[in-house]
C-alpha atoms as a PDB file:
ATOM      1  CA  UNK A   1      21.568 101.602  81.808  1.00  0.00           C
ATOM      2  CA  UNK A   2      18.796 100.655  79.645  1.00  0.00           C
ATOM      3  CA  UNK A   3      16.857  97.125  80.209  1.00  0.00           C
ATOM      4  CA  UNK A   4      18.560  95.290  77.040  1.00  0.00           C
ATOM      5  CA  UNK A   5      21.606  96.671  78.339  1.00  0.00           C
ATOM      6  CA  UNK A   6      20.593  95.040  81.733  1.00  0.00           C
ATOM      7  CA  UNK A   7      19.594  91.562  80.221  1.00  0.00           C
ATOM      8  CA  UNK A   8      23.117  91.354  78.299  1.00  0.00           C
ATOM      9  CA  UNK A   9      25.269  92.251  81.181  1.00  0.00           C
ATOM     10  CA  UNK A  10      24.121  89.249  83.022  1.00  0.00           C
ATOM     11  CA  UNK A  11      26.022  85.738  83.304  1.00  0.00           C
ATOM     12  CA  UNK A  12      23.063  83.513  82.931  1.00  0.00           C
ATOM     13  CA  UNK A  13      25.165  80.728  83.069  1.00  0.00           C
ATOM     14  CA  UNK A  14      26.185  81.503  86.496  1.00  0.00           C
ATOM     15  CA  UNK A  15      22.743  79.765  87.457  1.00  0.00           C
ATOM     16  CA  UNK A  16      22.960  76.594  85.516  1.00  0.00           C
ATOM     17  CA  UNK A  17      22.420  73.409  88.176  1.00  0.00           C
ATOM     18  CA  UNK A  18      18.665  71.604  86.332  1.00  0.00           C
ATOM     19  CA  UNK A  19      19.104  69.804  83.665  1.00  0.00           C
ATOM     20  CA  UNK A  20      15.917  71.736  82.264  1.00  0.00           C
ATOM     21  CA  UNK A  21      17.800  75.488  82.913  1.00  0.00           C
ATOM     22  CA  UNK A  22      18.828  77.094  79.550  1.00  0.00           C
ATOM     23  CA  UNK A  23      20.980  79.833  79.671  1.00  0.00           C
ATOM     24  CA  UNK A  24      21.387  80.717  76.267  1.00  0.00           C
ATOM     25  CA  UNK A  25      17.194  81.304  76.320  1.00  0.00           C
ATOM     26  CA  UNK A  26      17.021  84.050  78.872  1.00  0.00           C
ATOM     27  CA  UNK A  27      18.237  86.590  77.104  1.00  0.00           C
ATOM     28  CA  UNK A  28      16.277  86.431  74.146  1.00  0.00           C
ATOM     29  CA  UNK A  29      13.030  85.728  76.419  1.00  0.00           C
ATOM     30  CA  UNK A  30      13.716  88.702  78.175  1.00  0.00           C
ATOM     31  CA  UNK A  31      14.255  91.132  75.098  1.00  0.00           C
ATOM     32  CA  UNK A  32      10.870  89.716  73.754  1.00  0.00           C
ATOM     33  CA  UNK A  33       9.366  90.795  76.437  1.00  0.00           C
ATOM     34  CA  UNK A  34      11.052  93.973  76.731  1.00  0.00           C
ATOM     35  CA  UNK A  35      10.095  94.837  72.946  1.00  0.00           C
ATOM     36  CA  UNK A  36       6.375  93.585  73.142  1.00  0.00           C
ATOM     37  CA  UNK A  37       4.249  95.312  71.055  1.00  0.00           C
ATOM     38  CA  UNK A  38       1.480  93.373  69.719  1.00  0.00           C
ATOM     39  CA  UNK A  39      -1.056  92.705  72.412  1.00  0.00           C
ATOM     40  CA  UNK A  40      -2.098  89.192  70.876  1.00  0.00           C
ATOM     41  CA  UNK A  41       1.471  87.907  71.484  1.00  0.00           C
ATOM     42  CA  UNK A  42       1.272  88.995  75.283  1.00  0.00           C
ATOM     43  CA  UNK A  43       0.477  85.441  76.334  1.00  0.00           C
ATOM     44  CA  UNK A  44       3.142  83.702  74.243  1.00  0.00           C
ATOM     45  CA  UNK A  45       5.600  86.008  75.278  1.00  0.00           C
ATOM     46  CA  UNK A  46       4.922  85.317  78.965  1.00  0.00           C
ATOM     47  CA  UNK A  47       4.871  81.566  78.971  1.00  0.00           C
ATOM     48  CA  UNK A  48       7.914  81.635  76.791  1.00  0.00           C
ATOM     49  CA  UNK A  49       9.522  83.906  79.705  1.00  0.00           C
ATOM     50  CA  UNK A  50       7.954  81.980  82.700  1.00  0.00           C
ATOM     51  CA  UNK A  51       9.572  79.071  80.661  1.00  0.00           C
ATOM     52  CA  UNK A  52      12.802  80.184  80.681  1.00  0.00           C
ATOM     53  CA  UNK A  53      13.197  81.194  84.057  1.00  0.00           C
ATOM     54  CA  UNK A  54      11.797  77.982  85.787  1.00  0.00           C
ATOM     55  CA  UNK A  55       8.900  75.588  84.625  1.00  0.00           C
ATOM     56  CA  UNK A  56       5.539  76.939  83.995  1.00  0.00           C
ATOM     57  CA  UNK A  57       3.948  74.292  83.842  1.00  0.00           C
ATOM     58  CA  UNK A  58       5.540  73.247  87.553  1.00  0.00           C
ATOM     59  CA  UNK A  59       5.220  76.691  88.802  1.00  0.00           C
ATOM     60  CA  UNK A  60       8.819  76.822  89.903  1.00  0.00           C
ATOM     61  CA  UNK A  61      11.864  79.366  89.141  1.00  0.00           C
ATOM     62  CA  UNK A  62      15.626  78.496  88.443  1.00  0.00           C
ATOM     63  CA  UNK A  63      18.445  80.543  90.443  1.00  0.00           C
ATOM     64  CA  UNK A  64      18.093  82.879  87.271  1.00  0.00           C
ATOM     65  CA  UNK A  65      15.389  84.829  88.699  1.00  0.00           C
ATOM     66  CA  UNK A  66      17.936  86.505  91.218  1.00  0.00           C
ATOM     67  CA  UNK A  67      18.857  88.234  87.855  1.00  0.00           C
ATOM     68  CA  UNK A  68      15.610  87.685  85.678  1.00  0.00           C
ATOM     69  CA  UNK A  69      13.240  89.441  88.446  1.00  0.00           C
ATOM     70  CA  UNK A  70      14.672  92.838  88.811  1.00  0.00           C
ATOM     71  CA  UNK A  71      14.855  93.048  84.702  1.00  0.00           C
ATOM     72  CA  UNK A  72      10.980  92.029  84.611  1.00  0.00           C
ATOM     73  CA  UNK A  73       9.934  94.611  87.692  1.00  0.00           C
ATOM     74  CA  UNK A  74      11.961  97.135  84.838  1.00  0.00           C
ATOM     75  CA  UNK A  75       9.687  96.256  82.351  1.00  0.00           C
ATOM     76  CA  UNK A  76       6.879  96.161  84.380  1.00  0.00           C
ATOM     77  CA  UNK A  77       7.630  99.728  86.019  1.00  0.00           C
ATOM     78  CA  UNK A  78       8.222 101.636  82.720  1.00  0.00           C
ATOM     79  CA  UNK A  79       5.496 103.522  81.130  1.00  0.00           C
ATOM     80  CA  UNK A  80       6.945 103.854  77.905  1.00  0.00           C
ATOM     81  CA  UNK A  81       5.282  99.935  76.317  1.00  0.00           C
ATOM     82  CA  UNK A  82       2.032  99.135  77.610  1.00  0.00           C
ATOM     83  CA  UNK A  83       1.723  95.925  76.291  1.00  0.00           C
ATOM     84  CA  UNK A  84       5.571  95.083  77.684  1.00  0.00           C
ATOM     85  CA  UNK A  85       4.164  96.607  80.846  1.00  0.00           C
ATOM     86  CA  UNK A  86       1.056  94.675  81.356  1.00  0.00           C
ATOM     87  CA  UNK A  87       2.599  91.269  80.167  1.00  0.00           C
ATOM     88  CA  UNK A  88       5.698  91.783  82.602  1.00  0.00           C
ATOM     89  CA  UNK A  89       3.109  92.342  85.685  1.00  0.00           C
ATOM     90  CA  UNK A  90       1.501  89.253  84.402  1.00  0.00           C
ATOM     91  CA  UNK A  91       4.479  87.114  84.905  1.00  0.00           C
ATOM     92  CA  UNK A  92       5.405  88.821  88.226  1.00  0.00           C
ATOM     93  CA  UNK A  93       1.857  87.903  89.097  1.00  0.00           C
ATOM     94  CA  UNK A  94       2.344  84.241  87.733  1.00  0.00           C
ATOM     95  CA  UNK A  95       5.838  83.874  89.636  1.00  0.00           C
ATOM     96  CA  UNK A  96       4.349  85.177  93.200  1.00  0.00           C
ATOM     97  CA  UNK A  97       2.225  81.563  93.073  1.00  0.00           C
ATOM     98  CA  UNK A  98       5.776  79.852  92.153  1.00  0.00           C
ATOM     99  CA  UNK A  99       8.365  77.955  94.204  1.00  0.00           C
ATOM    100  CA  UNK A 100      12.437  77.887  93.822  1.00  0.00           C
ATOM    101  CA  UNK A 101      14.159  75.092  91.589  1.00  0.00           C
ATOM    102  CA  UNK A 102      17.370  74.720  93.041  1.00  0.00           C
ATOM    103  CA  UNK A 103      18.311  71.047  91.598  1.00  0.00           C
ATOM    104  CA  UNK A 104      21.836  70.859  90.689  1.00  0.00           C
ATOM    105  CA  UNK A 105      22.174  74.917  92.521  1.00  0.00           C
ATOM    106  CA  UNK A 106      24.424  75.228  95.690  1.00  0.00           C
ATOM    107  CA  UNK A 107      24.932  78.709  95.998  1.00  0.00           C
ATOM    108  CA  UNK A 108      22.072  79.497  97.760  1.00  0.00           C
ATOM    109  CA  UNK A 109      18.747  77.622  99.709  1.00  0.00           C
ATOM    110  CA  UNK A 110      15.007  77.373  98.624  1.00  0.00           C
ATOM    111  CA  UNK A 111      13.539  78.568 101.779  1.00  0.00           C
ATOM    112  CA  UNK A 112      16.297  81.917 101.132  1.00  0.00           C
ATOM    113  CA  UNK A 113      15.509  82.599  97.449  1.00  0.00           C
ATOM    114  CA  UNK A 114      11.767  81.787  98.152  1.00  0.00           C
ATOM    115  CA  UNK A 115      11.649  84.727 100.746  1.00  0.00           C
ATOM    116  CA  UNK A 116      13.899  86.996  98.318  1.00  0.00           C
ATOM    117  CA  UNK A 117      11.186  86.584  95.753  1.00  0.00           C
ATOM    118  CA  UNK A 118       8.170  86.819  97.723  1.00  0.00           C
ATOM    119  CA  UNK A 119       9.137  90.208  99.690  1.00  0.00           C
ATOM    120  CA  UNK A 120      10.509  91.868  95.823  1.00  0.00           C
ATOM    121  CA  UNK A 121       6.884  91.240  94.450  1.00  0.00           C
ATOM    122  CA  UNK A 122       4.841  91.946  97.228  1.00  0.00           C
ATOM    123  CA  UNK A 123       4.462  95.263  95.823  1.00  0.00           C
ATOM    124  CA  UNK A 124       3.028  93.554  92.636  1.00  0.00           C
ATOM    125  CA  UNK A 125       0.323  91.405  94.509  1.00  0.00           C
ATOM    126  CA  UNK A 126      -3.177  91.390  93.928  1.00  0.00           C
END
């Protein structure tokens, strides 16, 4: 299955709880990144992702990243894009400094989904 494959099969609604959390946004996010080409959009295309997932400007994640992260270590692993590439290990690199958003969330715990995410990107660490 190829990654926009991957990013459509997802419910992102399935993740909704904040107020701030839109669903509808992921998707696209994630195909931008996916597709990046241009090296000056690299930035844009991160926040815009790091935005969608959780607050960037908090440093926190939504639920959505028990979904978003594996797409983005895709991206990040696959040698056809190098811009994709680099600007998906620049998010993973943002999101290790991150903490969970669970407001509104029951299905799982931030202490659980903090661990989750901090073990998948230790690989990615600098």
């Amino acid at each position: 299955m190829d990654i926009i494959d991957k990013i459509e099969k997802v419910d992102w609604k399935q993740y909704s709880g904040s107020p701030w959390y839109k669903p509808d946004d992921v998707p696209p996010a994630l195909k931008r990144l996916a597709d990046l080409t241009q090296k000056d959009q690299a930035e844009n295309v991160g926040h815009i992702v790091l935005s969608t997932i959780g607050n960037d400007h908090a440093g926190t994640y939504y639920p959505a990243i028990e979904s978003a992260l594996d797409i983005i270590i895709d991206i990040a692993e696959q040698a056809e894009n190098l811009v994709s590439k680099q600007c998906a290990l620049g998010v993973l690199y943002d999101l290790a400094c991150f903490n969970a958003d669970l407001e509104g969330y029951l299905k799982t715990n931030a202490q659980d989904l903090e661990k989750w995410v901090s073990e998948k990107l230790t690989p990615y660490e600098l």
